[in-house]
C-alpha atoms as a PDB file:
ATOM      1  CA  UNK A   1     -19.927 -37.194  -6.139  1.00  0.00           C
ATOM      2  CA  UNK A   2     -16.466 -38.265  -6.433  1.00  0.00           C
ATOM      3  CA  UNK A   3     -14.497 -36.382  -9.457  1.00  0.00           C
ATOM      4  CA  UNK A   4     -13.550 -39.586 -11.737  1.00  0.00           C
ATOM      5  CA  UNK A   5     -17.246 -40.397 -11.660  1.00  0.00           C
ATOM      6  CA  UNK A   6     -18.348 -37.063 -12.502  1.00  0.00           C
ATOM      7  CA  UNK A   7     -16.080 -36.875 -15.312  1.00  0.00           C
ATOM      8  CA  UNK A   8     -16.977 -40.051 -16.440  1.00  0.00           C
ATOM      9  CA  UNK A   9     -20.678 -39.204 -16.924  1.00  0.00           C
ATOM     10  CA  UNK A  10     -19.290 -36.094 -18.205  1.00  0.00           C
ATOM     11  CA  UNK A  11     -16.954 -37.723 -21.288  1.00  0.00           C
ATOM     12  CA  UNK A  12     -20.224 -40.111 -21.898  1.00  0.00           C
ATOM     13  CA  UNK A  13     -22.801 -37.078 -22.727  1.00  0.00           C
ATOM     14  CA  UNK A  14     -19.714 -35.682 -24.842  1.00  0.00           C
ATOM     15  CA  UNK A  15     -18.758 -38.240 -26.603  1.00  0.00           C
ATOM     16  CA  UNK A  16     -22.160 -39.198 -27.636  1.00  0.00           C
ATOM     17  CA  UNK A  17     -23.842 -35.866 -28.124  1.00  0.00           C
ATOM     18  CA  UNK A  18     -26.097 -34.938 -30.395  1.00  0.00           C
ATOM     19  CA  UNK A  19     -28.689 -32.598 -31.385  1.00  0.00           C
ATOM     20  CA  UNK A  20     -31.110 -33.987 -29.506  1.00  0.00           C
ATOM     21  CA  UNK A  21     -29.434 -34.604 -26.291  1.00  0.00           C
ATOM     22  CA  UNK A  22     -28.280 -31.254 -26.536  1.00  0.00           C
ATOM     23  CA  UNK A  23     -31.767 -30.961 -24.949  1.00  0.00           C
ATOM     24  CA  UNK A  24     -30.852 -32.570 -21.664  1.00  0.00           C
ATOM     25  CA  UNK A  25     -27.791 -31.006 -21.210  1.00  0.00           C
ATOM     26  CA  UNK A  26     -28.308 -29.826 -17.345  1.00  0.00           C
ATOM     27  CA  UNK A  27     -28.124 -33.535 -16.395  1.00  0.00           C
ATOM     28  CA  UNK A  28     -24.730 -32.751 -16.665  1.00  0.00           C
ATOM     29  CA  UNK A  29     -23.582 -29.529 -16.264  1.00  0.00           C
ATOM     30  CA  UNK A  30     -25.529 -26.594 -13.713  1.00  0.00           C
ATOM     31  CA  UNK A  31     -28.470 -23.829 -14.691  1.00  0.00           C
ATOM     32  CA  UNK A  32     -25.514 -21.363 -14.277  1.00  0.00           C
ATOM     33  CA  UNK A  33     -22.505 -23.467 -15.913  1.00  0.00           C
ATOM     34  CA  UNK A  34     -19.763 -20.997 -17.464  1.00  0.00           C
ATOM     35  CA  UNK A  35     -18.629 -21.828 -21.009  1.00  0.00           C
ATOM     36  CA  UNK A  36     -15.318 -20.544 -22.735  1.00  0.00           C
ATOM     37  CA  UNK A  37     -14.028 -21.559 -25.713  1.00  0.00           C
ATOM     38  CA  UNK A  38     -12.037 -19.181 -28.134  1.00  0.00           C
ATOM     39  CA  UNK A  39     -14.871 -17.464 -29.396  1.00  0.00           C
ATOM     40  CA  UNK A  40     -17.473 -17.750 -26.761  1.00  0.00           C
ATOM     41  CA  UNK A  41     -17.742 -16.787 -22.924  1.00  0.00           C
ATOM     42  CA  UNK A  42     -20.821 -17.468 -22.116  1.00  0.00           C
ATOM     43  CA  UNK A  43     -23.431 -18.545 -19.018  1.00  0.00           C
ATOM     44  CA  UNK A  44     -25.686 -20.582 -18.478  1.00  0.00           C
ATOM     45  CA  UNK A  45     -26.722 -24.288 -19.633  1.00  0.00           C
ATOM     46  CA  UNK A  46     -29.213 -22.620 -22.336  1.00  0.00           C
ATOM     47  CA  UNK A  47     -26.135 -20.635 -23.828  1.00  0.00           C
ATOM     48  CA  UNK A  48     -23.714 -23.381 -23.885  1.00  0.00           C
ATOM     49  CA  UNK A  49     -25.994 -25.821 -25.248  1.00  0.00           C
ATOM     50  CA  UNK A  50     -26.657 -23.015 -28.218  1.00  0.00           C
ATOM     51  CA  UNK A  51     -23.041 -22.609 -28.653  1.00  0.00           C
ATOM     52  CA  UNK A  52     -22.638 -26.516 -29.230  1.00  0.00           C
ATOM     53  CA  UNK A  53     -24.985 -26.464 -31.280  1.00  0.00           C
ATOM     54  CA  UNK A  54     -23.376 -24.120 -33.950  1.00  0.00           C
ATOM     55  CA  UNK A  55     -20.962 -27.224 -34.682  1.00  0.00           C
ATOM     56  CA  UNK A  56     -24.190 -28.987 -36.230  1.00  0.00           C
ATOM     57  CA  UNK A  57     -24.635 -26.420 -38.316  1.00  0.00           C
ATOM     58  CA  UNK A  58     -21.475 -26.375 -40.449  1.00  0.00           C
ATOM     59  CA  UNK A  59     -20.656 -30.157 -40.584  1.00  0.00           C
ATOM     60  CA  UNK A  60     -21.013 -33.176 -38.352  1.00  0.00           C
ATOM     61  CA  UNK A  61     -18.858 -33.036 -34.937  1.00  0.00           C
ATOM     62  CA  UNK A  62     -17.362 -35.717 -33.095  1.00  0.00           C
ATOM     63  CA  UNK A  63     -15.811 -35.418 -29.822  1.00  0.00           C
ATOM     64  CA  UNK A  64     -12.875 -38.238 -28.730  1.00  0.00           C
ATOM     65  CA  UNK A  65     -11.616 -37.802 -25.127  1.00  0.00           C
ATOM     66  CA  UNK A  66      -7.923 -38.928 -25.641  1.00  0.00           C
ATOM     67  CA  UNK A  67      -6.977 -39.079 -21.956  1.00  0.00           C
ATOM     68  CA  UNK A  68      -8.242 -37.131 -18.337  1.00  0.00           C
ATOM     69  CA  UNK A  69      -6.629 -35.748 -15.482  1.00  0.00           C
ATOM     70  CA  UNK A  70      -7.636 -34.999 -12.296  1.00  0.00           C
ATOM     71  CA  UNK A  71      -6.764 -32.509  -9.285  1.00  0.00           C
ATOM     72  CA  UNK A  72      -7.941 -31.093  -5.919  1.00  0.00           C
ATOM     73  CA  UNK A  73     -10.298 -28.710  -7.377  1.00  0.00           C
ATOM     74  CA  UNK A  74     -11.045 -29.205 -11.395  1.00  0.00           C
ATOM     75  CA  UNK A  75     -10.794 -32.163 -14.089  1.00  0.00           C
ATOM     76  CA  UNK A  76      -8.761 -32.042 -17.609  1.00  0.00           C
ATOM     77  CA  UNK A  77      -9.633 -34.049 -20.660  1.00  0.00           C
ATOM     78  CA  UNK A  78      -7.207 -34.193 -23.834  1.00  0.00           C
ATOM     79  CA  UNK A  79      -9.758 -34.227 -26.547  1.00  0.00           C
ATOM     80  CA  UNK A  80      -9.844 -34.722 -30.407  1.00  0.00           C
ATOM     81  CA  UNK A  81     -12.866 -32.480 -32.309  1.00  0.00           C
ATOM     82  CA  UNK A  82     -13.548 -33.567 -35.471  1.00  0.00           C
ATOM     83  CA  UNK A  83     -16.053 -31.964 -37.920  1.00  0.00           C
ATOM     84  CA  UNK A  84     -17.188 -33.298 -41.149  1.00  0.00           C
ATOM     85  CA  UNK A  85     -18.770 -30.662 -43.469  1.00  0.00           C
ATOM     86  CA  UNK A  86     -21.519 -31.620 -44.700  1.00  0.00           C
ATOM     87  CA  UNK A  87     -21.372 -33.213 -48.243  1.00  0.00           C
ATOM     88  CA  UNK A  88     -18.036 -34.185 -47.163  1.00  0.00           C
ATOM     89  CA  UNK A  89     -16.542 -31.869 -50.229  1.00  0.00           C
ATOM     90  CA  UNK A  90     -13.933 -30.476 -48.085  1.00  0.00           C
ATOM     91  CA  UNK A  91     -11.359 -32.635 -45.792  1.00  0.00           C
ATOM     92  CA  UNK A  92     -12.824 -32.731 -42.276  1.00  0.00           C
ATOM     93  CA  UNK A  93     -11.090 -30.397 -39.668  1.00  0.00           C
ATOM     94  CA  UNK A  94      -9.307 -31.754 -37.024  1.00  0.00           C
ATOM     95  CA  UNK A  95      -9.150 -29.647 -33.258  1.00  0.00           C
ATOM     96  CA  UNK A  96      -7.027 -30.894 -30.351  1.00  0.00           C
ATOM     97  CA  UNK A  97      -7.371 -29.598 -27.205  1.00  0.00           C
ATOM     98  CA  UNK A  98      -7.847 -29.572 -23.529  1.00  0.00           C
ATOM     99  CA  UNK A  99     -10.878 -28.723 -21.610  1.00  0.00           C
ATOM    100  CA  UNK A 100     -10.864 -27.456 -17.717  1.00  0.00           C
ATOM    101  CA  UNK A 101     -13.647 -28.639 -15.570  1.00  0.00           C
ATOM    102  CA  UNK A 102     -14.701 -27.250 -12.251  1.00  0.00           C
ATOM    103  CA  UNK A 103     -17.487 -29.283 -10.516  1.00  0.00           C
ATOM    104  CA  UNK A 104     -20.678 -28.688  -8.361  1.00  0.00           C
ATOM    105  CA  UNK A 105     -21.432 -30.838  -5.152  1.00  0.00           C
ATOM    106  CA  UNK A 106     -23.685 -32.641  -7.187  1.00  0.00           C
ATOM    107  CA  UNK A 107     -21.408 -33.998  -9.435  1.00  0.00           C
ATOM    108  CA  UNK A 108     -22.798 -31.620 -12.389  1.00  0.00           C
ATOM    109  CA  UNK A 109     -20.401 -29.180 -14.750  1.00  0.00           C
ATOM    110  CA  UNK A 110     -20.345 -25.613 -13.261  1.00  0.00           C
ATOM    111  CA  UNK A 111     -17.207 -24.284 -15.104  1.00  0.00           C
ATOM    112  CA  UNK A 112     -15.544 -25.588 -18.741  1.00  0.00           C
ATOM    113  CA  UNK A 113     -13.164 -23.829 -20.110  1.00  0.00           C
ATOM    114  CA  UNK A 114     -11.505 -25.100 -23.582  1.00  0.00           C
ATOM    115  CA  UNK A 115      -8.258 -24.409 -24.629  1.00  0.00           C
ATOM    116  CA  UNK A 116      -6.628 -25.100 -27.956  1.00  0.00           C
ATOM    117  CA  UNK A 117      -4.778 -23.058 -30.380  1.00  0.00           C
ATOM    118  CA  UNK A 118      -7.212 -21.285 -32.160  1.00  0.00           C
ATOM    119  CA  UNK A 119      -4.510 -19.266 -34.645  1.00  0.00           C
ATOM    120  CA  UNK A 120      -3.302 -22.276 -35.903  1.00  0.00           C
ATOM    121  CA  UNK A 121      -6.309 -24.884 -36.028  1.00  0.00           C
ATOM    122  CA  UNK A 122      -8.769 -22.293 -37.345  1.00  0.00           C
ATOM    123  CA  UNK A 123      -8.105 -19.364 -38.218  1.00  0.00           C
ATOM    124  CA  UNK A 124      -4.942 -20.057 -40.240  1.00  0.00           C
ATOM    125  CA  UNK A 125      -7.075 -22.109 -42.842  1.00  0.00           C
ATOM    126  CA  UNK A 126      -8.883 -19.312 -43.682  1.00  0.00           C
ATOM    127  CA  UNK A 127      -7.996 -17.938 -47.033  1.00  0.00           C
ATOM    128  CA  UNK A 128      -6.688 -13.904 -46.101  1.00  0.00           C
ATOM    129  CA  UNK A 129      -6.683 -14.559 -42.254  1.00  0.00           C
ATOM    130  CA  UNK A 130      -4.266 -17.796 -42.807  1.00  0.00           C
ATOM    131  CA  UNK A 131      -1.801 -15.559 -44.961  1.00  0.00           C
ATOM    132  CA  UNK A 132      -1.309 -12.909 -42.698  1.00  0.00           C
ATOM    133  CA  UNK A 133      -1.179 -15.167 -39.782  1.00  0.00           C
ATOM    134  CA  UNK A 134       1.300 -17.326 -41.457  1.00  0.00           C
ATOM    135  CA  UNK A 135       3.249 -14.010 -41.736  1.00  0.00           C
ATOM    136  CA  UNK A 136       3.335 -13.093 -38.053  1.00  0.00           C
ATOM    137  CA  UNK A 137       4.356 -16.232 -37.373  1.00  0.00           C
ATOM    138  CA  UNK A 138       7.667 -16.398 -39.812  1.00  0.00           C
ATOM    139  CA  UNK A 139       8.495 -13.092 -39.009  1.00  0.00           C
ATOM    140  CA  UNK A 140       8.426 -14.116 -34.810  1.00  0.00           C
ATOM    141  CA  UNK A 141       9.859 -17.762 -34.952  1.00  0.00           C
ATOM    142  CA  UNK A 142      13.487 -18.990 -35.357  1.00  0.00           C
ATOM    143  CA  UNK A 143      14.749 -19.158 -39.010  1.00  0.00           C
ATOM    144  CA  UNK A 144      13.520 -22.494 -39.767  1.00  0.00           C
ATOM    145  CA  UNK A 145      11.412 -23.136 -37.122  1.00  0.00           C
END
């Protein structure tokens, strides 16, 4: 399968994930697929369909594929994450990143690998872990940086 279609199909089941499809998810990616993410390294379609789940748990997700790239070997998508809690009580949170894809023959998923700044879109809005991060960072930036 040519790589534009693959990622295609790819952004589709993404962008229109839920719960439920969550069930399906080796139409898309392999048995063995690798997942990576900030907090999670992890293999297997099983395993990466439990860690997208989590997101369901705290609020409602929403994935928006701002723009893909392709090479030789592996795909990129720019992507927008956005999670409503639930209640909506707090202001949603807001993730931007880029995901690395590496394909199968078959067109399927065998490798993604998100990056995005973690220190800064996460863990610096937590109430202690924010602080001292926000520390670090002043004391190892430019004066007014």
């Amino acid at each position: 399968m040519e790589i534009g279609a693959a990622i295609d199909r790819y952004v589709r089941f993404y962008e229109t994930m839920t719960p439920d499809a969550l069930r399906g998810i080796e139409s898309v990616v392999t048995p063995d697929v690798r997942f990576k993410d900030p907090f999670n390294d992890v293999r297997g379609s099983a395993a990466m369909a439990a860690c997208l789940a989590l997101a369901y748990r705290h609020g409602v997700p929403r994935f928006e594929v701002l723009d893909r790239a392709t090479g030789e070997r592996a795909g990129y998508l720019l992507w927008r994450y956005t999670s409503t809690p639930h209640g909506a009580t707090q202001p949603a949170w807001v993730i931007d990143g880029m995901s690395e894809l590496r394909f199968a023959a078959d067109g399927r998923v065998a490798e993604h690998i998100d990056h995005w700044d973690s220190g800064e879109q996460f863990y610096r809005r937590l109430p202690v872990l924010g602080w001292l991060i926000g520390l670090v960072r002043k004391r190892l930036s430019l004066p007014n940086a």
